[in-house]
PDB file of N, CA and C in Angstrom:
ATOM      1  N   UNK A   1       0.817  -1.193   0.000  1.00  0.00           N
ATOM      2  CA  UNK A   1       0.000   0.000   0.000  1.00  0.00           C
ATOM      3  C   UNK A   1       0.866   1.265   0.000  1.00  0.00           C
ATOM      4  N   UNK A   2       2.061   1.272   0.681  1.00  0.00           N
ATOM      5  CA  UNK A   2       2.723   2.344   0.618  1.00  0.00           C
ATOM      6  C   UNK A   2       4.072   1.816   0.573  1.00  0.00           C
ATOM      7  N   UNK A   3       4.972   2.614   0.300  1.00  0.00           N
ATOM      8  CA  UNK A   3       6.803   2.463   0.087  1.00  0.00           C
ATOM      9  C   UNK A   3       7.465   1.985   1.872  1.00  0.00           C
ATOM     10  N   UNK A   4       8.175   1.784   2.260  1.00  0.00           N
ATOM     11  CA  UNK A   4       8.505   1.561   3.039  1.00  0.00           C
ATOM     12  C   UNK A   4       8.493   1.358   3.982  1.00  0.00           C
ATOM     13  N   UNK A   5       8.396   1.044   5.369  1.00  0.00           N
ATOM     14  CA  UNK A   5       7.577   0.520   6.694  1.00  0.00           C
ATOM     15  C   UNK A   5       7.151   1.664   7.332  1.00  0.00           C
ATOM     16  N   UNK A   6       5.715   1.052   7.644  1.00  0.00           N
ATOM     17  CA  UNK A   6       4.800   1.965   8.439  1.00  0.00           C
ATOM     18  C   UNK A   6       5.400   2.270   9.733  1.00  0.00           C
ATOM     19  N   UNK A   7       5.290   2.832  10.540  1.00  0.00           N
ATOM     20  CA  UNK A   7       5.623   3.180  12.028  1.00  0.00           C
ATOM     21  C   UNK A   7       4.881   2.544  12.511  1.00  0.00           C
ATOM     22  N   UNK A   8       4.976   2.026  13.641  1.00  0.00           N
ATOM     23  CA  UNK A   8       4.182   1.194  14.976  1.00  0.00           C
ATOM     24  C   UNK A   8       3.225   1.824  14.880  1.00  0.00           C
ATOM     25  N   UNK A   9       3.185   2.973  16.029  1.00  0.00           N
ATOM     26  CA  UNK A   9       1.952   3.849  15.575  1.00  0.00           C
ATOM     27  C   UNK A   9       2.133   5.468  15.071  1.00  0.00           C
ATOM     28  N   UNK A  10       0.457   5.627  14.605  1.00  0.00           N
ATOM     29  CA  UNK A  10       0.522   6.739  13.624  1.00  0.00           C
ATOM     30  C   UNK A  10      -0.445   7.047  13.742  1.00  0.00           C
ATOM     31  N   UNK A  11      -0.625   8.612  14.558  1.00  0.00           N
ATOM     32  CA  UNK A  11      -1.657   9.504  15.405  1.00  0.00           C
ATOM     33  C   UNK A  11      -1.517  10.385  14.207  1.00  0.00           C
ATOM     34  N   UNK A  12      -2.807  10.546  13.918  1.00  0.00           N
ATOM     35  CA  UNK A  12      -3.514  11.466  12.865  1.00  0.00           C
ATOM     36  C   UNK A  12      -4.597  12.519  13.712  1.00  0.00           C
ATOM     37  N   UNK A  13      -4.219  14.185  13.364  1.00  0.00           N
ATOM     38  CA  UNK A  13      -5.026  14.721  14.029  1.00  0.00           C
ATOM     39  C   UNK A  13      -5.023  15.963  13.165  1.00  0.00           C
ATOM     40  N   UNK A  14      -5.360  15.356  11.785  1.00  0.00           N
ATOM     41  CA  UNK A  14      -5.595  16.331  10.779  1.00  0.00           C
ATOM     42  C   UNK A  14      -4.858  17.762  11.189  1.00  0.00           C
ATOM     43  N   UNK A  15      -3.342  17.471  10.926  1.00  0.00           N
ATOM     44  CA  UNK A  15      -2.512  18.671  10.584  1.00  0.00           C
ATOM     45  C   UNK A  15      -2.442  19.543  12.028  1.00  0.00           C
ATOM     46  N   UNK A  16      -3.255  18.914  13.176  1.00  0.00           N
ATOM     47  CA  UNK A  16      -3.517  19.604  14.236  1.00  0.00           C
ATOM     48  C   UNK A  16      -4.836  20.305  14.425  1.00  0.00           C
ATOM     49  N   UNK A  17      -5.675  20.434  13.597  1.00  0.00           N
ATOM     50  CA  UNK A  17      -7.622  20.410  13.624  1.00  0.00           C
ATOM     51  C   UNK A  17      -8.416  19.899  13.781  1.00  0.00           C
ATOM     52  N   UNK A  18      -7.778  18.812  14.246  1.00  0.00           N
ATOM     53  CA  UNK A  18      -9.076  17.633  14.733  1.00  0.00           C
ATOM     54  C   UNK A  18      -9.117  17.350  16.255  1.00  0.00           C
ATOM     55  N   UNK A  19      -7.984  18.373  17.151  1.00  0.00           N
ATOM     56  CA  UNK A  19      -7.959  18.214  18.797  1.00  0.00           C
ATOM     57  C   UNK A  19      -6.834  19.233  18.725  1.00  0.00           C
ATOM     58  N   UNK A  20      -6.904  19.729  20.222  1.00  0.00           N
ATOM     59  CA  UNK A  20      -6.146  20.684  20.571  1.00  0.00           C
ATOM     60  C   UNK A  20      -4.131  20.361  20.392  1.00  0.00           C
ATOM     61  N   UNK A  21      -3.847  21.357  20.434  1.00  0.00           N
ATOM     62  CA  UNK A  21      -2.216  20.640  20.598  1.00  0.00           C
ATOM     63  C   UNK A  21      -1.609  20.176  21.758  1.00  0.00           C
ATOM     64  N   UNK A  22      -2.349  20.547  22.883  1.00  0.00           N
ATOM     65  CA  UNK A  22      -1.989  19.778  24.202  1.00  0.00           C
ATOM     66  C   UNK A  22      -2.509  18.677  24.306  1.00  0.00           C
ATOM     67  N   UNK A  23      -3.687  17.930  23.931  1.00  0.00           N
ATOM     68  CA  UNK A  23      -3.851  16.755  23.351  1.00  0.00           C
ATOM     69  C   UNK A  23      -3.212  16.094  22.557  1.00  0.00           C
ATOM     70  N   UNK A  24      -2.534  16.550  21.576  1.00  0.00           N
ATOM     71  CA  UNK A  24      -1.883  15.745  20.973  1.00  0.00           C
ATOM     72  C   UNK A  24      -0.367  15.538  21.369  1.00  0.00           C
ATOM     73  N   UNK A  25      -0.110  16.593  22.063  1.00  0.00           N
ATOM     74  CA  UNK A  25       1.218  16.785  22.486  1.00  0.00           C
ATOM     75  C   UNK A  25       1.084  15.643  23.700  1.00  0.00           C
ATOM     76  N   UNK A  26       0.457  15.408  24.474  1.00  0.00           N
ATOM     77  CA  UNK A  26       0.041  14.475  25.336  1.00  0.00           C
ATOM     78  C   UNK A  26       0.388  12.796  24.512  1.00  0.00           C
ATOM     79  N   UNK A  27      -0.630  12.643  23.997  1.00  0.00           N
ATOM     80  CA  UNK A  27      -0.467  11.154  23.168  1.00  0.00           C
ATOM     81  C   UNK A  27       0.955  11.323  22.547  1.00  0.00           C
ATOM     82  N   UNK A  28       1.865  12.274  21.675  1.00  0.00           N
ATOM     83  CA  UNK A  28       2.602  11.709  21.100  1.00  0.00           C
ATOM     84  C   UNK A  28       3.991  11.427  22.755  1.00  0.00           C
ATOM     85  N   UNK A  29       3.776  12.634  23.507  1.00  0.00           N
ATOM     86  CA  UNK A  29       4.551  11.924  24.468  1.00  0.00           C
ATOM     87  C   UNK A  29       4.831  10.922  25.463  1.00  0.00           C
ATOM     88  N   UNK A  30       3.379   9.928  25.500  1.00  0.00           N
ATOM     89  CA  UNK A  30       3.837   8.713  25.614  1.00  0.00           C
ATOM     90  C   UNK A  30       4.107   7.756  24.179  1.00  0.00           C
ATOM     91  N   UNK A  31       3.766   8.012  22.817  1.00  0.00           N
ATOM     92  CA  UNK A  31       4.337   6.974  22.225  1.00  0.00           C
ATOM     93  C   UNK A  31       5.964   7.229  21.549  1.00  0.00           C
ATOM     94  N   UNK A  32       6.733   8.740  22.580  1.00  0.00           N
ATOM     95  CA  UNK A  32       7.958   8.633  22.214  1.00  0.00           C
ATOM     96  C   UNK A  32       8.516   7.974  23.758  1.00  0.00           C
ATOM     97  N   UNK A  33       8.178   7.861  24.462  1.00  0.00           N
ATOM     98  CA  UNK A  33       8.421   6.574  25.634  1.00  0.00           C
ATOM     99  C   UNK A  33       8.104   5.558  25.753  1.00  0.00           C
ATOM    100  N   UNK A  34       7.487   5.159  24.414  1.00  0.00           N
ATOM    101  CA  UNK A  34       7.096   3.448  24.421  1.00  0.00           C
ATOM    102  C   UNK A  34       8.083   2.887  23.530  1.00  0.00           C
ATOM    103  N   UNK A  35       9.514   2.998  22.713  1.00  0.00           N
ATOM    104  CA  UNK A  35      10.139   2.449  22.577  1.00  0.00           C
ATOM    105  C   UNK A  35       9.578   2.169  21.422  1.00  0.00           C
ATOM    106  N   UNK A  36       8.734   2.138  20.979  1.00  0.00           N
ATOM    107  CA  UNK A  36       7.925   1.875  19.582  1.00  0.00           C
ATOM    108  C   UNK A  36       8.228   2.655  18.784  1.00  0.00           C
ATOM    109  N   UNK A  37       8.492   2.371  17.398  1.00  0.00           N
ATOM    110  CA  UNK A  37       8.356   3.785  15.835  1.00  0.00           C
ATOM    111  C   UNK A  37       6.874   4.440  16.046  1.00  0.00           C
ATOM    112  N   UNK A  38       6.701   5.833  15.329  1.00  0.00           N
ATOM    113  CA  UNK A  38       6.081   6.458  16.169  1.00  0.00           C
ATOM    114  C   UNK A  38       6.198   7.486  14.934  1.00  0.00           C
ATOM    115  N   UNK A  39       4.789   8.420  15.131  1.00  0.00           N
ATOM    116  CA  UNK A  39       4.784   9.379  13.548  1.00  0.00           C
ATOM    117  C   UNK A  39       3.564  10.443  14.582  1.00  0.00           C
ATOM    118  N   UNK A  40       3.585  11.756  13.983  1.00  0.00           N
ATOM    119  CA  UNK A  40       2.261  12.376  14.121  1.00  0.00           C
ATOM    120  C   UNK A  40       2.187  13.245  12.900  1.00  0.00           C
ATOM    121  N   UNK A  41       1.050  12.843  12.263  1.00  0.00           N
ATOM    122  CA  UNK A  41       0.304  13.530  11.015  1.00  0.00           C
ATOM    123  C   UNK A  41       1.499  13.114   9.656  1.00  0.00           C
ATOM    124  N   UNK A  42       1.245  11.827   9.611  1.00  0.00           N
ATOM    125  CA  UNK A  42       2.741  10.997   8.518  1.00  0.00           C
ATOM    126  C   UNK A  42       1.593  10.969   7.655  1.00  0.00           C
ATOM    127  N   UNK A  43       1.431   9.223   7.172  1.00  0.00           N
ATOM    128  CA  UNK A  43       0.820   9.501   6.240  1.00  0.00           C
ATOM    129  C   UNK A  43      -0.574   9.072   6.558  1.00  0.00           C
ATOM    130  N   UNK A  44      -1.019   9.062   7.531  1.00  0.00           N
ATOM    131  CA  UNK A  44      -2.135   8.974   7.977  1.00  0.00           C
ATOM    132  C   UNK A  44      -2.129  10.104   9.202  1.00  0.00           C
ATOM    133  N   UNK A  45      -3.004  11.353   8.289  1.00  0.00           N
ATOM    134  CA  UNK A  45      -3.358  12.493   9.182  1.00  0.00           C
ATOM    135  C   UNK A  45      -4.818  13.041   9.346  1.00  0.00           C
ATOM    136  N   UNK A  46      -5.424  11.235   9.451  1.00  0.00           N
ATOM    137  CA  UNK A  46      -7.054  11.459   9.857  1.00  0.00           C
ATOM    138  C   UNK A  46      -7.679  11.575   8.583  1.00  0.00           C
ATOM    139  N   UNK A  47      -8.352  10.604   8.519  1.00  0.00           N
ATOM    140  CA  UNK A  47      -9.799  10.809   7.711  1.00  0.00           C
ATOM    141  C   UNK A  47     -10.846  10.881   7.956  1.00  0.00           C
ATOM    142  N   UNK A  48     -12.077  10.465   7.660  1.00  0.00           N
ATOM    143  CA  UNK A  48     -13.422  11.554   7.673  1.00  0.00           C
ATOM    144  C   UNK A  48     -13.807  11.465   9.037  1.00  0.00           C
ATOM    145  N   UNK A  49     -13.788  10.700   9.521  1.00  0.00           N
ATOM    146  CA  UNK A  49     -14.322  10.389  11.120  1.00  0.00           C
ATOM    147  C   UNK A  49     -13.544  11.854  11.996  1.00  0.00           C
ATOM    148  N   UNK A  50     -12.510  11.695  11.753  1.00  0.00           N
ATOM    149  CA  UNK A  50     -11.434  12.709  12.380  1.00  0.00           C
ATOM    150  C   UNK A  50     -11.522  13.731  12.101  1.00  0.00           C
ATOM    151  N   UNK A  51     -11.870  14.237  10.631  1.00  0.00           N
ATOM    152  CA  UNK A  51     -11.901  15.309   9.736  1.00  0.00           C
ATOM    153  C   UNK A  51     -13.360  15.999  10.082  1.00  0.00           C
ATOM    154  N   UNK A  52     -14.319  14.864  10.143  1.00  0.00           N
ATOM    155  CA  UNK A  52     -15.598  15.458  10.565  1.00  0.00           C
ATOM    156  C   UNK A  52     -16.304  15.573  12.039  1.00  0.00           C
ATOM    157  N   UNK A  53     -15.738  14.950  12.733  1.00  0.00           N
ATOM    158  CA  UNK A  53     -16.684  14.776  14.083  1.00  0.00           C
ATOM    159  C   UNK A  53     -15.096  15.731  15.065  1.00  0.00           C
ATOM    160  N   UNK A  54     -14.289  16.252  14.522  1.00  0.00           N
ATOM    161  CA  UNK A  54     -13.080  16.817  15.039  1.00  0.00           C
ATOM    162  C   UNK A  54     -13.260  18.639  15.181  1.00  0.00           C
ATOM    163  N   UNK A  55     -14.184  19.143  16.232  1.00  0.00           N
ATOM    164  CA  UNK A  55     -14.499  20.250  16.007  1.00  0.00           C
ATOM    165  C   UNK A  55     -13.943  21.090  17.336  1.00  0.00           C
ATOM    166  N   UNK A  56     -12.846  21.596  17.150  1.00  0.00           N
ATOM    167  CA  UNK A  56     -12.149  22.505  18.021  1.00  0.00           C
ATOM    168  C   UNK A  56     -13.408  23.612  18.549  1.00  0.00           C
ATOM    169  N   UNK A  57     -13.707  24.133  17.789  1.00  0.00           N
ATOM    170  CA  UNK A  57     -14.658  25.070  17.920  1.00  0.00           C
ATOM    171  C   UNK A  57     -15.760  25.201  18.649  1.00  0.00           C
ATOM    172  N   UNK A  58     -16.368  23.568  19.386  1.00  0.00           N
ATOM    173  CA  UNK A  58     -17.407  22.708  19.909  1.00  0.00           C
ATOM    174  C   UNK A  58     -16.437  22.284  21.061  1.00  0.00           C
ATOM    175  N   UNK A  59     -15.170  22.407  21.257  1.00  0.00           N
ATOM    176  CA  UNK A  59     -14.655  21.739  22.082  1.00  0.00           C
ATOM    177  C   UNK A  59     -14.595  20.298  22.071  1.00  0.00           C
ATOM    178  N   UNK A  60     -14.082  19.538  20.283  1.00  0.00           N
ATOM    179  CA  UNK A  60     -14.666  18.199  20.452  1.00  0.00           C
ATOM    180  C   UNK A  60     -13.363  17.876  19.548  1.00  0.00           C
ATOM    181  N   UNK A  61     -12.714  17.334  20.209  1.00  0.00           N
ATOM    182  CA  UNK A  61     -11.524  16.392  19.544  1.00  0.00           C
ATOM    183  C   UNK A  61     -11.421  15.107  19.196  1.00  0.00           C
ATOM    184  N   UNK A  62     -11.228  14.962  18.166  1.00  0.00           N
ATOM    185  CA  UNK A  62     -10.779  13.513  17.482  1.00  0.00           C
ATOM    186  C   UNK A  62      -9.378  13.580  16.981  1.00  0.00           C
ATOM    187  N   UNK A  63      -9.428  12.392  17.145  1.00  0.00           N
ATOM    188  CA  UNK A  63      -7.917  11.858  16.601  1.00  0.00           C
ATOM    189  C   UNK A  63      -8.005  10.552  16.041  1.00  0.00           C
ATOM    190  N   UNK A  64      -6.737   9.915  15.397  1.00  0.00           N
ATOM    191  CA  UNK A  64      -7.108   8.617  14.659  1.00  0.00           C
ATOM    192  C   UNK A  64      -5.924   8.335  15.278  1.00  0.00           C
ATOM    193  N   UNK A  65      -5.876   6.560  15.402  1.00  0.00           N
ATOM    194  CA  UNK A  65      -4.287   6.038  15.603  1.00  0.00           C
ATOM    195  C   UNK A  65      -4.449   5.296  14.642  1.00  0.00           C
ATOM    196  N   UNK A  66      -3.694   4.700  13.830  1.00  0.00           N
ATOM    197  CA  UNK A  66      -3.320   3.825  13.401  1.00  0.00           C
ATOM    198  C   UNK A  66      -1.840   2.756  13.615  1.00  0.00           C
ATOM    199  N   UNK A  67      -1.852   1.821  13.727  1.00  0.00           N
ATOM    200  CA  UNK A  67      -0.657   0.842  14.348  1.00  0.00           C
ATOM    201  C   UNK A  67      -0.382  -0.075  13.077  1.00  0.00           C
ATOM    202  N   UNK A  68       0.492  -0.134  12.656  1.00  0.00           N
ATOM    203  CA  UNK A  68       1.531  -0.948  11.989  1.00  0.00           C
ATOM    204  C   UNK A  68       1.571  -2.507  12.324  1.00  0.00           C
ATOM    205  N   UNK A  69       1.313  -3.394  11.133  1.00  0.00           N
ATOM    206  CA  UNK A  69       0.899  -4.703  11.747  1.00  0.00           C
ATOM    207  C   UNK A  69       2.184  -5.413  12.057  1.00  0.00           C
ATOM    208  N   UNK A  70       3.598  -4.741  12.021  1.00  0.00           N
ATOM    209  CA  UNK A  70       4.805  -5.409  12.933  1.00  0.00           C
ATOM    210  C   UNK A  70       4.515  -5.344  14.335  1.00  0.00           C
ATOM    211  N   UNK A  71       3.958  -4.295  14.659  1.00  0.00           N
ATOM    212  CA  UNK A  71       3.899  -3.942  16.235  1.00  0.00           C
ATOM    213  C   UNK A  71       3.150  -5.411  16.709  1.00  0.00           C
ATOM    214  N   UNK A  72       2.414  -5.940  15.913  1.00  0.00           N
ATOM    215  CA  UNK A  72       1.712  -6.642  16.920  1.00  0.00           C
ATOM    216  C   UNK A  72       1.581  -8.050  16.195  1.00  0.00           C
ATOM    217  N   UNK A  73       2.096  -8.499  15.117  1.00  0.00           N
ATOM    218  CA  UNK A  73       1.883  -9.530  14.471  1.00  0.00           C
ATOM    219  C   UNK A  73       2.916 -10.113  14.083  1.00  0.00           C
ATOM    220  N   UNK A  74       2.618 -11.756  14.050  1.00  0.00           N
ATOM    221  CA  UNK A  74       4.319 -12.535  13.786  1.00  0.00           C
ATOM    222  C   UNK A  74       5.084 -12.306  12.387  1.00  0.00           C
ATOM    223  N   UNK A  75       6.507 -12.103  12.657  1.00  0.00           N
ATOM    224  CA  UNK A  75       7.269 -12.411  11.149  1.00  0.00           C
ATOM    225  C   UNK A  75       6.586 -13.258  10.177  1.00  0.00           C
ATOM    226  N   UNK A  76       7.508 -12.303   9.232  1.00  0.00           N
ATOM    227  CA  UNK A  76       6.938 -13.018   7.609  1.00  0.00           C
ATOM    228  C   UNK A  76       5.625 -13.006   7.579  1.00  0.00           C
ATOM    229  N   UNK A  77       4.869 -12.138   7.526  1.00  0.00           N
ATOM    230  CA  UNK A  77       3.724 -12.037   6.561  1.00  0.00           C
ATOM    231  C   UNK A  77       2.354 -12.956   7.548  1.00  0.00           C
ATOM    232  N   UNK A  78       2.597 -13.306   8.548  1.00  0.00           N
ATOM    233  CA  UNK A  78       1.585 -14.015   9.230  1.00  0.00           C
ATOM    234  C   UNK A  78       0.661 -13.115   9.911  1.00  0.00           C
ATOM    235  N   UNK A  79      -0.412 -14.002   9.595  1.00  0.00           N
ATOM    236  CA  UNK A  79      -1.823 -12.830  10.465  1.00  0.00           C
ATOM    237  C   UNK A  79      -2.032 -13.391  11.606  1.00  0.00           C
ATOM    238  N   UNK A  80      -0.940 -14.057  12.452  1.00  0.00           N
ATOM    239  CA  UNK A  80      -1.290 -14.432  13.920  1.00  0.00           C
ATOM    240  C   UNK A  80      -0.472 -13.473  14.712  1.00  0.00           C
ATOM    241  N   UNK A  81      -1.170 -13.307  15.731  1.00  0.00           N
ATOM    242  CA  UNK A  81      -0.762 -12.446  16.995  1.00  0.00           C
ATOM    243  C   UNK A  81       0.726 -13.106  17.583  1.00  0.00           C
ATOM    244  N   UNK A  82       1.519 -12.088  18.027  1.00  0.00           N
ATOM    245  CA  UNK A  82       2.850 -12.471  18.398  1.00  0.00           C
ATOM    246  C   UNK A  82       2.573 -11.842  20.031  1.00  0.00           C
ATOM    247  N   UNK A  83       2.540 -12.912  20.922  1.00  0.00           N
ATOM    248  CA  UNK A  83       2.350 -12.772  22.243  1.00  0.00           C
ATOM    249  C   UNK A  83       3.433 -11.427  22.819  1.00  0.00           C
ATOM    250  N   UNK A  84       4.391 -11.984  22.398  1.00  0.00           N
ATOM    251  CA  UNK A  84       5.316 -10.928  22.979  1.00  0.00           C
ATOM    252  C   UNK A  84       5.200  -9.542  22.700  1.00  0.00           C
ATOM    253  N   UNK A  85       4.920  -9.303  21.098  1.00  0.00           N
ATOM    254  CA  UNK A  85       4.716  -8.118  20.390  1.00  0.00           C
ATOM    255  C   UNK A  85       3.259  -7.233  21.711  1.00  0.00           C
ATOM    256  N   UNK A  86       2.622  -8.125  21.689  1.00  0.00           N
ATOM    257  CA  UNK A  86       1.269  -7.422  21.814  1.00  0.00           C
ATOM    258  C   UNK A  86       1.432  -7.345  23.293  1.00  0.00           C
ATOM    259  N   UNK A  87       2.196  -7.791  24.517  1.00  0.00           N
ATOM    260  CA  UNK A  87       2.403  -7.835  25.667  1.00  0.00           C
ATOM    261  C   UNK A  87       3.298  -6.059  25.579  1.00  0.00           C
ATOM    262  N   UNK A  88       4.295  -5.930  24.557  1.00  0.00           N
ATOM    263  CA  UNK A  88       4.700  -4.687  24.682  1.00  0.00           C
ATOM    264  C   UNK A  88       3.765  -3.739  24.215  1.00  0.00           C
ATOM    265  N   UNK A  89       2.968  -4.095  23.046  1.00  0.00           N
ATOM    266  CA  UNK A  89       2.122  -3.150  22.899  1.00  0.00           C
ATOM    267  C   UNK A  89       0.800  -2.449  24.085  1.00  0.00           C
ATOM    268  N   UNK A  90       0.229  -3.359  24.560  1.00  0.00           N
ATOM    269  CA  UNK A  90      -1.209  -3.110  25.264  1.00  0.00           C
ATOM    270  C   UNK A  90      -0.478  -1.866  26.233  1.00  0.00           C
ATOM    271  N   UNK A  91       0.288  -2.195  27.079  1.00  0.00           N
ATOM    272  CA  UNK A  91       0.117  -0.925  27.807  1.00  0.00           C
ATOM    273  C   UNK A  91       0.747   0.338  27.328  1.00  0.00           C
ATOM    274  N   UNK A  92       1.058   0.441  26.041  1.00  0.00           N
ATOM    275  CA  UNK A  92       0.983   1.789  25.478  1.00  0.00           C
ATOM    276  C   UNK A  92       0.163   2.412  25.086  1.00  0.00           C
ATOM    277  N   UNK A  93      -0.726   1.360  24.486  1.00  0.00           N
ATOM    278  CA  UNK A  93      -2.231   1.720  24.058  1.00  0.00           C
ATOM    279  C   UNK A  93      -2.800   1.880  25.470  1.00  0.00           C
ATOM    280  N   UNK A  94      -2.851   1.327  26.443  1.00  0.00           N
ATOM    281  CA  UNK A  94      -3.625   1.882  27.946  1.00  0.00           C
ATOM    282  C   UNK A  94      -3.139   3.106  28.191  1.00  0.00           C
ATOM    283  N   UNK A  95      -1.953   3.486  27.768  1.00  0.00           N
ATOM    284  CA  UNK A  95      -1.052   4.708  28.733  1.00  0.00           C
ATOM    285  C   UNK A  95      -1.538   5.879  27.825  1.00  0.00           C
ATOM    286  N   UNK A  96      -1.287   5.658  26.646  1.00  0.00           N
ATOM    287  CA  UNK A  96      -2.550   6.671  25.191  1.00  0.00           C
ATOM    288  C   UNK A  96      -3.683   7.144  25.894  1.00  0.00           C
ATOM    289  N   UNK A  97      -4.547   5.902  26.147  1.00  0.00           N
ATOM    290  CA  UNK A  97      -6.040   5.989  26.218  1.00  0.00           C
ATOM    291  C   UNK A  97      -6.299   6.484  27.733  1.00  0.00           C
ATOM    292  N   UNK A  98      -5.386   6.491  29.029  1.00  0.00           N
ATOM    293  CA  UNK A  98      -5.578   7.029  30.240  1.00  0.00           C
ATOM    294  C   UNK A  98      -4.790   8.466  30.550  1.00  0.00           C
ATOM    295  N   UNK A  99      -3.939   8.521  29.026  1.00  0.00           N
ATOM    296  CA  UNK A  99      -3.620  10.124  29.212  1.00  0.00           C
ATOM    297  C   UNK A  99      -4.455  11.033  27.886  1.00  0.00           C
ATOM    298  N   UNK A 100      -5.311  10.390  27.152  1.00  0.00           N
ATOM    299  CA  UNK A 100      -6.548  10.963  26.719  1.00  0.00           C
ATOM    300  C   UNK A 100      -7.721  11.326  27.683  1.00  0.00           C
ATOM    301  N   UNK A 101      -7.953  10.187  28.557  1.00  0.00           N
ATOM    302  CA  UNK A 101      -8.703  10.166  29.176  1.00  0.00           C
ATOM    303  C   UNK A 101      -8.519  11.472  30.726  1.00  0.00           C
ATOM    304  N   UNK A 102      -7.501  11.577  30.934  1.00  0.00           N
ATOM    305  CA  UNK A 102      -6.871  12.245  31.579  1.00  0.00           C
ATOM    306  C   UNK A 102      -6.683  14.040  31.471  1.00  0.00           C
ATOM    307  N   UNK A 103      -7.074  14.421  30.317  1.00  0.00           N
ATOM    308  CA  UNK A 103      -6.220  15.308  29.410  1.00  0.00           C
ATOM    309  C   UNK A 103      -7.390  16.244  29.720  1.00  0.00           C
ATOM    310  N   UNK A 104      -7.357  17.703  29.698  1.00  0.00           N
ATOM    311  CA  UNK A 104      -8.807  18.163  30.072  1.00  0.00           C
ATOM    312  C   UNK A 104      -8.709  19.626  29.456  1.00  0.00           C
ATOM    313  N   UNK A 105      -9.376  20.205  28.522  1.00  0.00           N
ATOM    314  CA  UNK A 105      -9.145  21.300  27.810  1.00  0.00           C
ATOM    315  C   UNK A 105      -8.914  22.518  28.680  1.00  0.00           C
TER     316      UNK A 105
END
């Protein structure tokens, strides 16, 4: 689908219009402490969900993640879950989702 490897994860927040920048500044600073590859607004910088229900103006932020199927899936091309992969992954995705949850305009 695209040239060269995706990043682990990849927080899309439409260019910075789809949530505040202390929100986003929030999420990307735990996924530069998770040891994981890591992008904000690469090549996934939110589509319509993000683009539309993302209204600063309403006080209503969206964001998109998208994750890279190395982060969490076995070598060579297999669509099975790699225990280990996904043991490092989950609590980054918890630490994301409780400093979203956390985060307060």
């Amino acid at each position: 689908m695209f040239a060269g490897t995706l990043p682990d994860l990849n927080l899309g927040t439409v260019n910075g219009a789809s949530c505040a920048g202390a929100l986003q500044d929030k999420i990307a600073a735990v996924m530069e402490g998770s040891g994981l590859t890591h992008i904000v607004n690469g090549r996934f910088i939110g589509g319509h969900i993000t683009r539309h229900y993302g209204k600063l103006s309403e006080n209503i932020h969206a964001v998109q993640m998208e994750k890279g199927q190395d982060c969490h899936l076995m070598d060579g091309g297999s669509n099975s879950l790699d225990p280990g992969k996904v043991a490092k992954l989950k609590p980054v995705l918890r630490r994301i989702a409780e400093a979203m949850l956390a985060w307060r305009p």
